[in-house]
PDB file of N, CA and C in Angstrom:
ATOM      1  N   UNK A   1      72.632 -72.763 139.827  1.00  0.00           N
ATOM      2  CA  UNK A   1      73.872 -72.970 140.553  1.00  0.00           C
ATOM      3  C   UNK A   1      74.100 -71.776 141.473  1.00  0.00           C
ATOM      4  N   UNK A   2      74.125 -71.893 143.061  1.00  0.00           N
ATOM      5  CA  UNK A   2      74.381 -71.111 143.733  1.00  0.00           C
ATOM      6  C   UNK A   2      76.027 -70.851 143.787  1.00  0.00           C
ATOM      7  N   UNK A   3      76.154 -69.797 143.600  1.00  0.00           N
ATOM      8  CA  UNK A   3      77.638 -69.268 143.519  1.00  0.00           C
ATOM      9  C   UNK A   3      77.841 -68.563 145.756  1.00  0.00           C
ATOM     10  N   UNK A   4      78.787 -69.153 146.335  1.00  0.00           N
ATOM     11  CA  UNK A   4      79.014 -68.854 147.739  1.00  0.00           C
ATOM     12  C   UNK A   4      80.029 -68.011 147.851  1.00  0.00           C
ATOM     13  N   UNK A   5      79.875 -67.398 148.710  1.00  0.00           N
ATOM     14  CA  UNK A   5      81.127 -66.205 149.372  1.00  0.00           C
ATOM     15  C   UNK A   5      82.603 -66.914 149.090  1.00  0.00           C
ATOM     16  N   UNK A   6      82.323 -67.746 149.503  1.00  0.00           N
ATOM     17  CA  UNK A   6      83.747 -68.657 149.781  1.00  0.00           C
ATOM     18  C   UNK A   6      84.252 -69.053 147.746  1.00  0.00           C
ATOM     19  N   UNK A   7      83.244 -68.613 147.125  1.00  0.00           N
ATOM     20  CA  UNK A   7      83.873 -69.388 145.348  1.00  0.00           C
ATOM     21  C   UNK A   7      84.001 -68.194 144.941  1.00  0.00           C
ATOM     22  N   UNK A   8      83.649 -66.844 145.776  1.00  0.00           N
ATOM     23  CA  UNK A   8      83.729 -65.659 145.092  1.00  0.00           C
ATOM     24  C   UNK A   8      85.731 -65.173 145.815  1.00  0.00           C
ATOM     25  N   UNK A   9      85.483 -65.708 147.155  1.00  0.00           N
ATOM     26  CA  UNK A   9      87.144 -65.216 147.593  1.00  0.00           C
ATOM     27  C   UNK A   9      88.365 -65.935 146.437  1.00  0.00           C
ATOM     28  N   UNK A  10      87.576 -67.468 145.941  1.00  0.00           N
ATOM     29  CA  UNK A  10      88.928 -68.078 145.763  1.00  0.00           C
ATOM     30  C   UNK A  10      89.158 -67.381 144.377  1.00  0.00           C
ATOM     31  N   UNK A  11      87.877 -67.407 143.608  1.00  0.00           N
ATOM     32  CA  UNK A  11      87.946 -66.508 142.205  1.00  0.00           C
ATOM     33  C   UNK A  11      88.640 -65.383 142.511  1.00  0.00           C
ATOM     34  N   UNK A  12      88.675 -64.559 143.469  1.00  0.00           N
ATOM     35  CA  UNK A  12      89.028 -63.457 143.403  1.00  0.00           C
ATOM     36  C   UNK A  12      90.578 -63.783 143.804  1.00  0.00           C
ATOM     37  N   UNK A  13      91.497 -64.305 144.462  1.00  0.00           N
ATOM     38  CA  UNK A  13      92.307 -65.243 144.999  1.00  0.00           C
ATOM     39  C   UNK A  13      93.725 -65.714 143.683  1.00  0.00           C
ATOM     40  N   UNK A  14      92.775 -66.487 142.883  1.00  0.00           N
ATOM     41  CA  UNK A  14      93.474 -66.700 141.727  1.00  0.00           C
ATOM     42  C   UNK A  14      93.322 -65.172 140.551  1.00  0.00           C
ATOM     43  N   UNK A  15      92.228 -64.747 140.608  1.00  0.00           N
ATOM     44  CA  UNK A  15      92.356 -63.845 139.749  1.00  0.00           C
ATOM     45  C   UNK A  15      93.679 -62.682 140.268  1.00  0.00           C
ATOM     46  N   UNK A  16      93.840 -62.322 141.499  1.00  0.00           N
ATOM     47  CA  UNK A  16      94.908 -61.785 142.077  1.00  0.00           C
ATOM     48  C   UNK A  16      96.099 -62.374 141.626  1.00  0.00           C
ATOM     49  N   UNK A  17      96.557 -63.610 141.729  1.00  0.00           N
ATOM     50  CA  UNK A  17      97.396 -64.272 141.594  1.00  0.00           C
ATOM     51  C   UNK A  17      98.211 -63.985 140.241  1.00  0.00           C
ATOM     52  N   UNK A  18      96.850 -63.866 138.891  1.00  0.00           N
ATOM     53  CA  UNK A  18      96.759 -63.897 137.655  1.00  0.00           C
ATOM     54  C   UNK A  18      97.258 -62.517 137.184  1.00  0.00           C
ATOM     55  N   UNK A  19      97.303 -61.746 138.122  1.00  0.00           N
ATOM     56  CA  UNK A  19      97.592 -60.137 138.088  1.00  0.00           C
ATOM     57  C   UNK A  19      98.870 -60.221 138.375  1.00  0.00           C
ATOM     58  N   UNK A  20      99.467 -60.726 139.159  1.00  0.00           N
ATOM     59  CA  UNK A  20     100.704 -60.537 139.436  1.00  0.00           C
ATOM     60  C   UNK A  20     101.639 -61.583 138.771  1.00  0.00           C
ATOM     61  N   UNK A  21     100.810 -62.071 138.196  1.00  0.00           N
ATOM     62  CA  UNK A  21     102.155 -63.214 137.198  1.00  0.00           C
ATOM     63  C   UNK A  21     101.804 -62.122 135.728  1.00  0.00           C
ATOM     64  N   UNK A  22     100.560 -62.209 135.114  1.00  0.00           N
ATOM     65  CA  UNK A  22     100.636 -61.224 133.946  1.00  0.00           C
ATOM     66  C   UNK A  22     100.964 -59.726 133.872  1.00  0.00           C
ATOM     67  N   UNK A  23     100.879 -58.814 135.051  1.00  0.00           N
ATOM     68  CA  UNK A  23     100.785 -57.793 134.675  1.00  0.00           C
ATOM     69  C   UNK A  23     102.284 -57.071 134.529  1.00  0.00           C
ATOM     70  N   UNK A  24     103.564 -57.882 135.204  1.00  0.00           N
ATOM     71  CA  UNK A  24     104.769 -56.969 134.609  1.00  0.00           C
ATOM     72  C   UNK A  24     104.989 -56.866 133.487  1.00  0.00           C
ATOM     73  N   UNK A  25     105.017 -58.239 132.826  1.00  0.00           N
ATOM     74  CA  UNK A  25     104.907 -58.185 131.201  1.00  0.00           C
ATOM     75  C   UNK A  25     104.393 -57.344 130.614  1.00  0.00           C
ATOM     76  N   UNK A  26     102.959 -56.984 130.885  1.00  0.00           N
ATOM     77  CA  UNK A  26     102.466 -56.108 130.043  1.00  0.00           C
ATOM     78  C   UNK A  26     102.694 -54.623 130.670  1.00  0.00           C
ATOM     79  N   UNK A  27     103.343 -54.770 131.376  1.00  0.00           N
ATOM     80  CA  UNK A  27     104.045 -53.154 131.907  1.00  0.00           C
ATOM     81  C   UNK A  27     105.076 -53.076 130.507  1.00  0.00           C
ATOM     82  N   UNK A  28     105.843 -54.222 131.264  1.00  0.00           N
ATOM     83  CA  UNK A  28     107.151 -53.918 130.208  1.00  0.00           C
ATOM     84  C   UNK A  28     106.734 -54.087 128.704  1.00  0.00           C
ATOM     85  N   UNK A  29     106.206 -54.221 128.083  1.00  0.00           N
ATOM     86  CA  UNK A  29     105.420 -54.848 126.571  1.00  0.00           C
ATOM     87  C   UNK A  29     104.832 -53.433 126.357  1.00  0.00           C
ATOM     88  N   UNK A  30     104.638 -52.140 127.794  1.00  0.00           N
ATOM     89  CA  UNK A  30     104.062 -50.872 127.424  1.00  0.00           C
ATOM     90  C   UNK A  30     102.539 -50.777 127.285  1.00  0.00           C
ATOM     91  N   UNK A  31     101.914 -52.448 127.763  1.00  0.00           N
ATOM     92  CA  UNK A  31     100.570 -52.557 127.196  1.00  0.00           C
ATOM     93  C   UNK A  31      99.666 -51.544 127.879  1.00  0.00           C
ATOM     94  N   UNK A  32     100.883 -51.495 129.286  1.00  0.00           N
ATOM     95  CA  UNK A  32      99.926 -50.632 130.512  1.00  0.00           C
ATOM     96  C   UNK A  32     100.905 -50.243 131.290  1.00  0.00           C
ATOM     97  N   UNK A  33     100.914 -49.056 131.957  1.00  0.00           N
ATOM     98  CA  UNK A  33     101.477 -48.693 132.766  1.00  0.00           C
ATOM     99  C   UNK A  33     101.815 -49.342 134.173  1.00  0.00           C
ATOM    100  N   UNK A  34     102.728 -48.864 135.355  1.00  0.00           N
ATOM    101  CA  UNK A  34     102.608 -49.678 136.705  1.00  0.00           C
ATOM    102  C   UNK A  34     101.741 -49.040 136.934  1.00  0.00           C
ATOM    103  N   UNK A  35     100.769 -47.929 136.662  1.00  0.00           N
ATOM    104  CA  UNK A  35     100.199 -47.067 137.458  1.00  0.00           C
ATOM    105  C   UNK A  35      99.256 -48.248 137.490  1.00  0.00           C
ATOM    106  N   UNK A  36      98.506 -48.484 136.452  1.00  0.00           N
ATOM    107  CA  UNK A  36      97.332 -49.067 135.878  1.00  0.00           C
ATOM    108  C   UNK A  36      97.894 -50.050 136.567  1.00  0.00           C
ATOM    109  N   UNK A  37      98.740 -51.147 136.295  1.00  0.00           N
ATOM    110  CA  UNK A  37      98.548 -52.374 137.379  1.00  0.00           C
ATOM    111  C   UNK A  37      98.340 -52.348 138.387  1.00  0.00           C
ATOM    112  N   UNK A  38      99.516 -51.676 138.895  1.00  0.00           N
ATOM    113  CA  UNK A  38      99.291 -50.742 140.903  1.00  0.00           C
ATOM    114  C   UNK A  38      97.540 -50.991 141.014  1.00  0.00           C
ATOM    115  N   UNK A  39      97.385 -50.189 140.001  1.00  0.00           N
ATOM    116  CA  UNK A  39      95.816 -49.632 140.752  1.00  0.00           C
ATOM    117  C   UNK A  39      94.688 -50.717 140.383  1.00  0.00           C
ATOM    118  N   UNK A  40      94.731 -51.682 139.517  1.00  0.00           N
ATOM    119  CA  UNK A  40      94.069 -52.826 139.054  1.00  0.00           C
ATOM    120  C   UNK A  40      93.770 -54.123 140.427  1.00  0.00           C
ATOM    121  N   UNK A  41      94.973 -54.296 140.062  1.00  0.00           N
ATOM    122  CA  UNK A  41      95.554 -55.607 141.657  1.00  0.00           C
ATOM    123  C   UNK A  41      94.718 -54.658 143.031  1.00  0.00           C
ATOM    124  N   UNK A  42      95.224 -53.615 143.470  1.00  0.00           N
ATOM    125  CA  UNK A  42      94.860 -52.665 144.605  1.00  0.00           C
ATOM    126  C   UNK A  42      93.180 -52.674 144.527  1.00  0.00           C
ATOM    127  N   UNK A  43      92.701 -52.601 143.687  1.00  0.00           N
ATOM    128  CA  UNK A  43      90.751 -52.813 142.858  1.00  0.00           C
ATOM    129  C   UNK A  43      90.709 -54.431 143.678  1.00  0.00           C
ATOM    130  N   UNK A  44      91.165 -55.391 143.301  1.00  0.00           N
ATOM    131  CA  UNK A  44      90.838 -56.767 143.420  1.00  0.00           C
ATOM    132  C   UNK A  44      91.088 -56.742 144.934  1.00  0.00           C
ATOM    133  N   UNK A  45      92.494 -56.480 145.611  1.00  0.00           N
ATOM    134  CA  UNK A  45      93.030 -57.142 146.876  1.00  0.00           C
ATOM    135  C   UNK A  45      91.851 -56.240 147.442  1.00  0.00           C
ATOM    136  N   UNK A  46      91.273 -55.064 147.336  1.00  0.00           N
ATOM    137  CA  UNK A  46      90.040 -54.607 148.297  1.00  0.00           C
ATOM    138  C   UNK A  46      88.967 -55.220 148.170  1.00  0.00           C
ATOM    139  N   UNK A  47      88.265 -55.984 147.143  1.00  0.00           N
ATOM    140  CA  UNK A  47      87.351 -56.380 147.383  1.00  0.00           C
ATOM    141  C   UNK A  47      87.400 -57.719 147.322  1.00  0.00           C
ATOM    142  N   UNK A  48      88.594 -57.822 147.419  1.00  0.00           N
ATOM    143  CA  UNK A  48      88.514 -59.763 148.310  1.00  0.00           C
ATOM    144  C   UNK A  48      88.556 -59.259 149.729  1.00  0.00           C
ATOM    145  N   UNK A  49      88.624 -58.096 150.230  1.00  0.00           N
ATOM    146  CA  UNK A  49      88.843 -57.746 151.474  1.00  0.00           C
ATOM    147  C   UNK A  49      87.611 -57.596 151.936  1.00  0.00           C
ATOM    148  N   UNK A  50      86.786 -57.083 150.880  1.00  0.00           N
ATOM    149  CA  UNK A  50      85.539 -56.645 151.546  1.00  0.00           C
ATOM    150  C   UNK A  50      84.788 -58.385 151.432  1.00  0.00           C
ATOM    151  N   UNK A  51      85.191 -59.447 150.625  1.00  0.00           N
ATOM    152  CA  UNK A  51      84.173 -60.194 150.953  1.00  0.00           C
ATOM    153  C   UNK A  51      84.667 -61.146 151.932  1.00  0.00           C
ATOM    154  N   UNK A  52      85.974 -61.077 152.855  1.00  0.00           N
ATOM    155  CA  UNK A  52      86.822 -61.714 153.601  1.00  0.00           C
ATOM    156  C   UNK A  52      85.802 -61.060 154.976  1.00  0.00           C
ATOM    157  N   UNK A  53      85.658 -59.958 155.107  1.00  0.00           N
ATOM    158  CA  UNK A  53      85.480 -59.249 156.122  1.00  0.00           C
ATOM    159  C   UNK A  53      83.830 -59.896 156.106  1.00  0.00           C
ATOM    160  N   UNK A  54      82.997 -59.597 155.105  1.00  0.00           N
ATOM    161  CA  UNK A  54      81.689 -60.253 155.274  1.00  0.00           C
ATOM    162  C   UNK A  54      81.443 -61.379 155.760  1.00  0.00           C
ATOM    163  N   UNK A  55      82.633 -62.521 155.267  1.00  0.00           N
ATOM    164  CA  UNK A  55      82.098 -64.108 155.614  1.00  0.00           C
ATOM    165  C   UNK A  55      82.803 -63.694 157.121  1.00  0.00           C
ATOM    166  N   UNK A  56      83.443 -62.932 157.620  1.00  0.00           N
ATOM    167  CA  UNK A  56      83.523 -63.150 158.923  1.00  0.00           C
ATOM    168  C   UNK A  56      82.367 -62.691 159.803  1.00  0.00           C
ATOM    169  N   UNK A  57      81.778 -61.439 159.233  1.00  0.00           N
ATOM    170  CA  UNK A  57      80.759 -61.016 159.684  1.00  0.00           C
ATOM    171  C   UNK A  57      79.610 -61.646 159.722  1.00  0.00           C
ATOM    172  N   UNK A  58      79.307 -62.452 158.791  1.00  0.00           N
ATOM    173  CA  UNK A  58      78.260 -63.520 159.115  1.00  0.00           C
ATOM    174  C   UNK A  58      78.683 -64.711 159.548  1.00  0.00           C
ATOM    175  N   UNK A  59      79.872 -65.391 159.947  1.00  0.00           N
ATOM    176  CA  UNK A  59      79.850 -66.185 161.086  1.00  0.00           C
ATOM    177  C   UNK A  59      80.185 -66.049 162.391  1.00  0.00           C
ATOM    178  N   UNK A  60      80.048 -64.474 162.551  1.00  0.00           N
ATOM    179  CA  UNK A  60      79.946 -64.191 164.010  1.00  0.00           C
ATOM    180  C   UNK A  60      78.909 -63.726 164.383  1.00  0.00           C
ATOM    181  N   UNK A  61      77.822 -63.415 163.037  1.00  0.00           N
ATOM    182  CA  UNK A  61      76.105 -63.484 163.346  1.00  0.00           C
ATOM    183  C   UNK A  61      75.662 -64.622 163.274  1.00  0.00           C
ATOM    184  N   UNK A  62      76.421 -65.688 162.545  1.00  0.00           N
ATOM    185  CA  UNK A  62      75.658 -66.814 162.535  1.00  0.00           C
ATOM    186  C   UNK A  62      76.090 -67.326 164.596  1.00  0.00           C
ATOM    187  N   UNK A  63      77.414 -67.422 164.822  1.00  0.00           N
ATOM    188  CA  UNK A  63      77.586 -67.733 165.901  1.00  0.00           C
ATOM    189  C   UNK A  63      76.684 -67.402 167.184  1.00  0.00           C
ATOM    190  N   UNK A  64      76.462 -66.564 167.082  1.00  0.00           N
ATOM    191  CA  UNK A  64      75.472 -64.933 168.126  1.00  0.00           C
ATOM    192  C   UNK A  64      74.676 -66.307 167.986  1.00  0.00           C
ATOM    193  N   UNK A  65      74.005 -66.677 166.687  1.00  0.00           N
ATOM    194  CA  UNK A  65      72.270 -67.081 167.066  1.00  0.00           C
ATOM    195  C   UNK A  65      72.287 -68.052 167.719  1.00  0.00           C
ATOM    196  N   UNK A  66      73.251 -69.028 167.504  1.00  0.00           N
ATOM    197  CA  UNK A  66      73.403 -70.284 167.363  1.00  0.00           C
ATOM    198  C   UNK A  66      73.556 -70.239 169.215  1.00  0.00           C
ATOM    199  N   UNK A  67      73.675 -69.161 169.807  1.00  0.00           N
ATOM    200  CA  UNK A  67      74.194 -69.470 171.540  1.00  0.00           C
ATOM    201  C   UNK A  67      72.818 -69.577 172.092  1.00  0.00           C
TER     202      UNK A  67
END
């Protein structure tokens, strides 16, 4: 099973999502600090960034060839 850029954004997408509905609770519950969430979510939203920025980067190499 080929796993695509595009199943890695949405995973990453909902897993974001999943951070910000669970993680006040477990602020407030003491499980973890805001620091640790802050900096958890901030981990994910960059590297959905970095693979946002790639699929653009290869369809503006794919575009290039294709002229």
């Amino acid at each position: 099973m080929a796993i695509t850029i595009d199943d890695k954004i949405a995973a990453l997408r909902r897993e974001i999502g999943m951070r910000y509905r669970v993680y006040p609770k477990r602020v407030a519950d003491r499980r973890m600090t805001q620091a640790d969430a802050d900096r958890q979510i901030a981990i994910a939203e960059a590297i959905l960034q970095d693979y946002v920025t790639e699929k653009a980067r290869r369809s503006a190499t794919q575009t290039a060839l294709d002229l």
